[in-house]
Structure formats: structure tokens, C-alpha cells
C-alpha atoms as a PDB file:
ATOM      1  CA  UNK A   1       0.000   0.000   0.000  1.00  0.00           C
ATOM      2  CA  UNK A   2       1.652   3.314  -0.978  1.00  0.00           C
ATOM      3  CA  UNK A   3       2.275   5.849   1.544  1.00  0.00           C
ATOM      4  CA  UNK A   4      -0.598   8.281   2.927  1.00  0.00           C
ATOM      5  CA  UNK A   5      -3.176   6.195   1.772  1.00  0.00           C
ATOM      6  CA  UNK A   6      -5.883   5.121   4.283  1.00  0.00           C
ATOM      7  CA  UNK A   7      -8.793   2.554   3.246  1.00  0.00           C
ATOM      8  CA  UNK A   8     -10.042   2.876   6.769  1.00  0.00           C
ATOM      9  CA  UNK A   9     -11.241   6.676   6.919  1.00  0.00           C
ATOM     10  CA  UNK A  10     -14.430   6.051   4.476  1.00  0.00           C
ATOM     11  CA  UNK A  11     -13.963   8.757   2.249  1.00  0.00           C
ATOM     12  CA  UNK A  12     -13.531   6.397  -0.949  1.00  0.00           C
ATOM     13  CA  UNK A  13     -17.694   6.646  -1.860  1.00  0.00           C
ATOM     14  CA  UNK A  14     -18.485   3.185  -3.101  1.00  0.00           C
ATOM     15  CA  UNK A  15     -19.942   3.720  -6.728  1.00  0.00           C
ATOM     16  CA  UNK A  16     -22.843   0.934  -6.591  1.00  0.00           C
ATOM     17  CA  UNK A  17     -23.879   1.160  -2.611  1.00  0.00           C
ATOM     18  CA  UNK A  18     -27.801   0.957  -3.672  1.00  0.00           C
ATOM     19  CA  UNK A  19     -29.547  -1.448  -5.799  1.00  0.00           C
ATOM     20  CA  UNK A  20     -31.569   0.515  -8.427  1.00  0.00           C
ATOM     21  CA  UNK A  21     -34.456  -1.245  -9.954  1.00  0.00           C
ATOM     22  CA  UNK A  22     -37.169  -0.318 -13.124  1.00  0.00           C
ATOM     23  CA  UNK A  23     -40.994  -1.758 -12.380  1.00  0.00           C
ATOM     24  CA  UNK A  24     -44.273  -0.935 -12.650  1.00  0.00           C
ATOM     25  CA  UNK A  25     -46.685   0.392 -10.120  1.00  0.00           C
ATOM     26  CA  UNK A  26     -49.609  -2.263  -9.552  1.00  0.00           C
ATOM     27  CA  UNK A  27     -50.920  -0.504  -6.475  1.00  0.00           C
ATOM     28  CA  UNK A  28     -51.307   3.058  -5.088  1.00  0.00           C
ATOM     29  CA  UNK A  29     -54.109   2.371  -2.233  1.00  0.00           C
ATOM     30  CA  UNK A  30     -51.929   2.443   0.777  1.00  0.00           C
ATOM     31  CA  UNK A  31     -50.834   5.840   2.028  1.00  0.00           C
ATOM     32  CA  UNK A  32     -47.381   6.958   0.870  1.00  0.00           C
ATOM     33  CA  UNK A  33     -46.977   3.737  -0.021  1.00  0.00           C
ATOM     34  CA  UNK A  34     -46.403   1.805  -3.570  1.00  0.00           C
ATOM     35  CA  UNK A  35     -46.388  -1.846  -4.798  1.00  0.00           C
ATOM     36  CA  UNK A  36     -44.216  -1.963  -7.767  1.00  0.00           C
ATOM     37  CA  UNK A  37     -43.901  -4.862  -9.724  1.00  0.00           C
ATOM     38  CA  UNK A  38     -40.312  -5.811 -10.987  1.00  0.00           C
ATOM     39  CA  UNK A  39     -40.020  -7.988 -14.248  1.00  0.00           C
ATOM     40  CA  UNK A  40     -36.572  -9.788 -14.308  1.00  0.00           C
ATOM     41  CA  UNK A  41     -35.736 -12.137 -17.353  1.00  0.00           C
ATOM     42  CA  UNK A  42     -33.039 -14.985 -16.437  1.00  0.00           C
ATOM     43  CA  UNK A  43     -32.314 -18.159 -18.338  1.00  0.00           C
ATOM     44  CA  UNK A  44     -33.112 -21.174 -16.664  1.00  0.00           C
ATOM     45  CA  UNK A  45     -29.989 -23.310 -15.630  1.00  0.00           C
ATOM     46  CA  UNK A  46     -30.704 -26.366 -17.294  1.00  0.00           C
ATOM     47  CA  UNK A  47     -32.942 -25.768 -20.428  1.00  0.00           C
ATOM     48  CA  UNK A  48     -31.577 -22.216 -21.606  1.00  0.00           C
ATOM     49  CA  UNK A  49     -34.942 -20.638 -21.807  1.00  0.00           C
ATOM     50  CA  UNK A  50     -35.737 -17.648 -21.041  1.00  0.00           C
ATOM     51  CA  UNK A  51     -38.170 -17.351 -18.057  1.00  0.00           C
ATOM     52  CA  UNK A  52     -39.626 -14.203 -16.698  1.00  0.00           C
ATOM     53  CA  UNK A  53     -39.791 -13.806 -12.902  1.00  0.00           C
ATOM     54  CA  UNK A  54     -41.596 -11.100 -11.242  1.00  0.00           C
ATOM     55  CA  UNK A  55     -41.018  -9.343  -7.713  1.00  0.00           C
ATOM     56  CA  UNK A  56     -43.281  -7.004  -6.034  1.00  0.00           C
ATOM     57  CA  UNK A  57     -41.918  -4.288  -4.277  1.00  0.00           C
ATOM     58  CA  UNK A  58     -42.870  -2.076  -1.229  1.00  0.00           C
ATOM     59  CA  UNK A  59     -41.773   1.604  -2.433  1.00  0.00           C
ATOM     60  CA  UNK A  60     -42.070   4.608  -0.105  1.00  0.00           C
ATOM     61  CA  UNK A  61     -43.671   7.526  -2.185  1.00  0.00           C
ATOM     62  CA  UNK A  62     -43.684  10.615  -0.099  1.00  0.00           C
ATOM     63  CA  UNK A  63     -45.752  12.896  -2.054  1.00  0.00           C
ATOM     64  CA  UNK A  64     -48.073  10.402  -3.197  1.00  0.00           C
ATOM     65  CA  UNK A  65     -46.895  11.026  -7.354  1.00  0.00           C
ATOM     66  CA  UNK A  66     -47.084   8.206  -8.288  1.00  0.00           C
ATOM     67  CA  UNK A  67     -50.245   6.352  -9.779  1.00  0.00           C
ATOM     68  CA  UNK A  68     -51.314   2.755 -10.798  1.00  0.00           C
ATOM     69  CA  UNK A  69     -49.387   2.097 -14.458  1.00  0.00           C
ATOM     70  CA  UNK A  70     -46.658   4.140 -14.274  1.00  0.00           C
ATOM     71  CA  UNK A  71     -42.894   2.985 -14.672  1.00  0.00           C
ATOM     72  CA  UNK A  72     -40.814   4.086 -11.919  1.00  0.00           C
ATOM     73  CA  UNK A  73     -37.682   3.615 -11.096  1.00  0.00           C
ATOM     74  CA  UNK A  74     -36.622   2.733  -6.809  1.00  0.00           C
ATOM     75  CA  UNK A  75     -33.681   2.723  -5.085  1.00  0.00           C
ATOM     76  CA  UNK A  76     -32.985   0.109  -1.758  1.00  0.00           C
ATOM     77  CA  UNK A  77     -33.129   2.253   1.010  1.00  0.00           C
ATOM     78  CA  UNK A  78     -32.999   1.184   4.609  1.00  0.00           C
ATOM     79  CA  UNK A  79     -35.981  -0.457   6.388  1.00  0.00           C
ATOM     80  CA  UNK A  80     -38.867   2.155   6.312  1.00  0.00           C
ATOM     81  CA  UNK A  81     -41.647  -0.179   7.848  1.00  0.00           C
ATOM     82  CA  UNK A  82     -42.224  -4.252   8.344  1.00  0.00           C
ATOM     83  CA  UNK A  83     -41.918  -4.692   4.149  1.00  0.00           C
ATOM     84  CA  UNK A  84     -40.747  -1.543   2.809  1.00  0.00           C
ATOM     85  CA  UNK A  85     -37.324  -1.154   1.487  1.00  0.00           C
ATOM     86  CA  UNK A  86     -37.256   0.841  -1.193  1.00  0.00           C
ATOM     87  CA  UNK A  87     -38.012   4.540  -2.149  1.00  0.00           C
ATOM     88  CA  UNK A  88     -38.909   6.118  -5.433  1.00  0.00           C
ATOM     89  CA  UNK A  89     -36.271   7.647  -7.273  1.00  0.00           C
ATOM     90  CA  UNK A  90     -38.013   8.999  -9.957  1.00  0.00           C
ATOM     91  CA  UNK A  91     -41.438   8.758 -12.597  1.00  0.00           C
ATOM     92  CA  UNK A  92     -39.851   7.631 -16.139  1.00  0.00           C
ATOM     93  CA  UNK A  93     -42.836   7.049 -17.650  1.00  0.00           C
ATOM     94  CA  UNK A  94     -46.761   8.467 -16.964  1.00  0.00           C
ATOM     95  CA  UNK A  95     -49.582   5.557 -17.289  1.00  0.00           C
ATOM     96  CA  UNK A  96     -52.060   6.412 -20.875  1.00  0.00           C
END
């Protein structure tokens, strides 16, 4: 390790500390509160097709913004309640 360098103070940020994700919100009913649903493709291990797997999200919406059909995108956050996680980062896309 060269000279004057310290790992241990914490000022190196880490680039990727928060998990970012893209869904789409299935439920506004709960106050400041969002289920988003997350579509992830992965191949399956042994046969090589391609199988879609979908995980619903607890988002913290502050202002309420959000509505039922929009794409959002959420960022992990720590634990806001018994099953949130996750906040809303930003609107990309406004439900028709």
C-alpha cells in the first residue's frame, strides 16, 4: 500500500452502494406507499430458456406522485416499515 493512503477513513464513496431497480406500479391504495412490480428475465440453468420472474416491491412515495401504471424507477433504502425497502427515485414514464 503506498504511503498516505488510508482505506479505513471512508472517504472512498463506493460507486454501486444501492440497488436501483425499473418496475411498474400495480398498487397506489396504501398511504405513501407503492407496490411496484419488478419484471426480471433470467435463463433457466438447465434448459436455456428464457423465463420471466416477477417481484413485487414495497416503495415509499412521499408525495403520493405516483399512480397505478406508471414505470418508476426505486432505489434500496434502509428499512422504512415491516416490508418496505425501497423509495422512489423517480417517474420515467406516466400511465395512458
Amino acid at each position: 500500500m503506498p504511503e498516505g493512503e488510508n482505506v479505513s477513513d471512508g472517504s472512498a464513496a463506493r460507486p454501486n452502494r444501492r440497488k436501483v431497480r425499473e418496475g411498474t406500479v400495480v398498487s397506489d391504495k396504501m398511504q405513501s406507499t407503492l407496490v411496484v412490480a419488478v419484471v426480471e428475465r433470467v435463463r433457466h440453468p438447465r434448459y436455456g430458456k428464457t423465463v420471466q420472474r416477477t417481484k413485487r416491491l414495497y416503495v415509499h412515495d412521499a408525495e403520493g406522485a405516483a399512480r397505478v401504471g406508471d414505470r418508476v424507477r426505486v432505489v434500496e433504502t434502509r428499512p422504512l416499515s415491516k416490508l418496505k425497502r425501497w423509495r422512489l427515485a423517480e417517474i420515467m414514464e406516466r400511465a395512458r
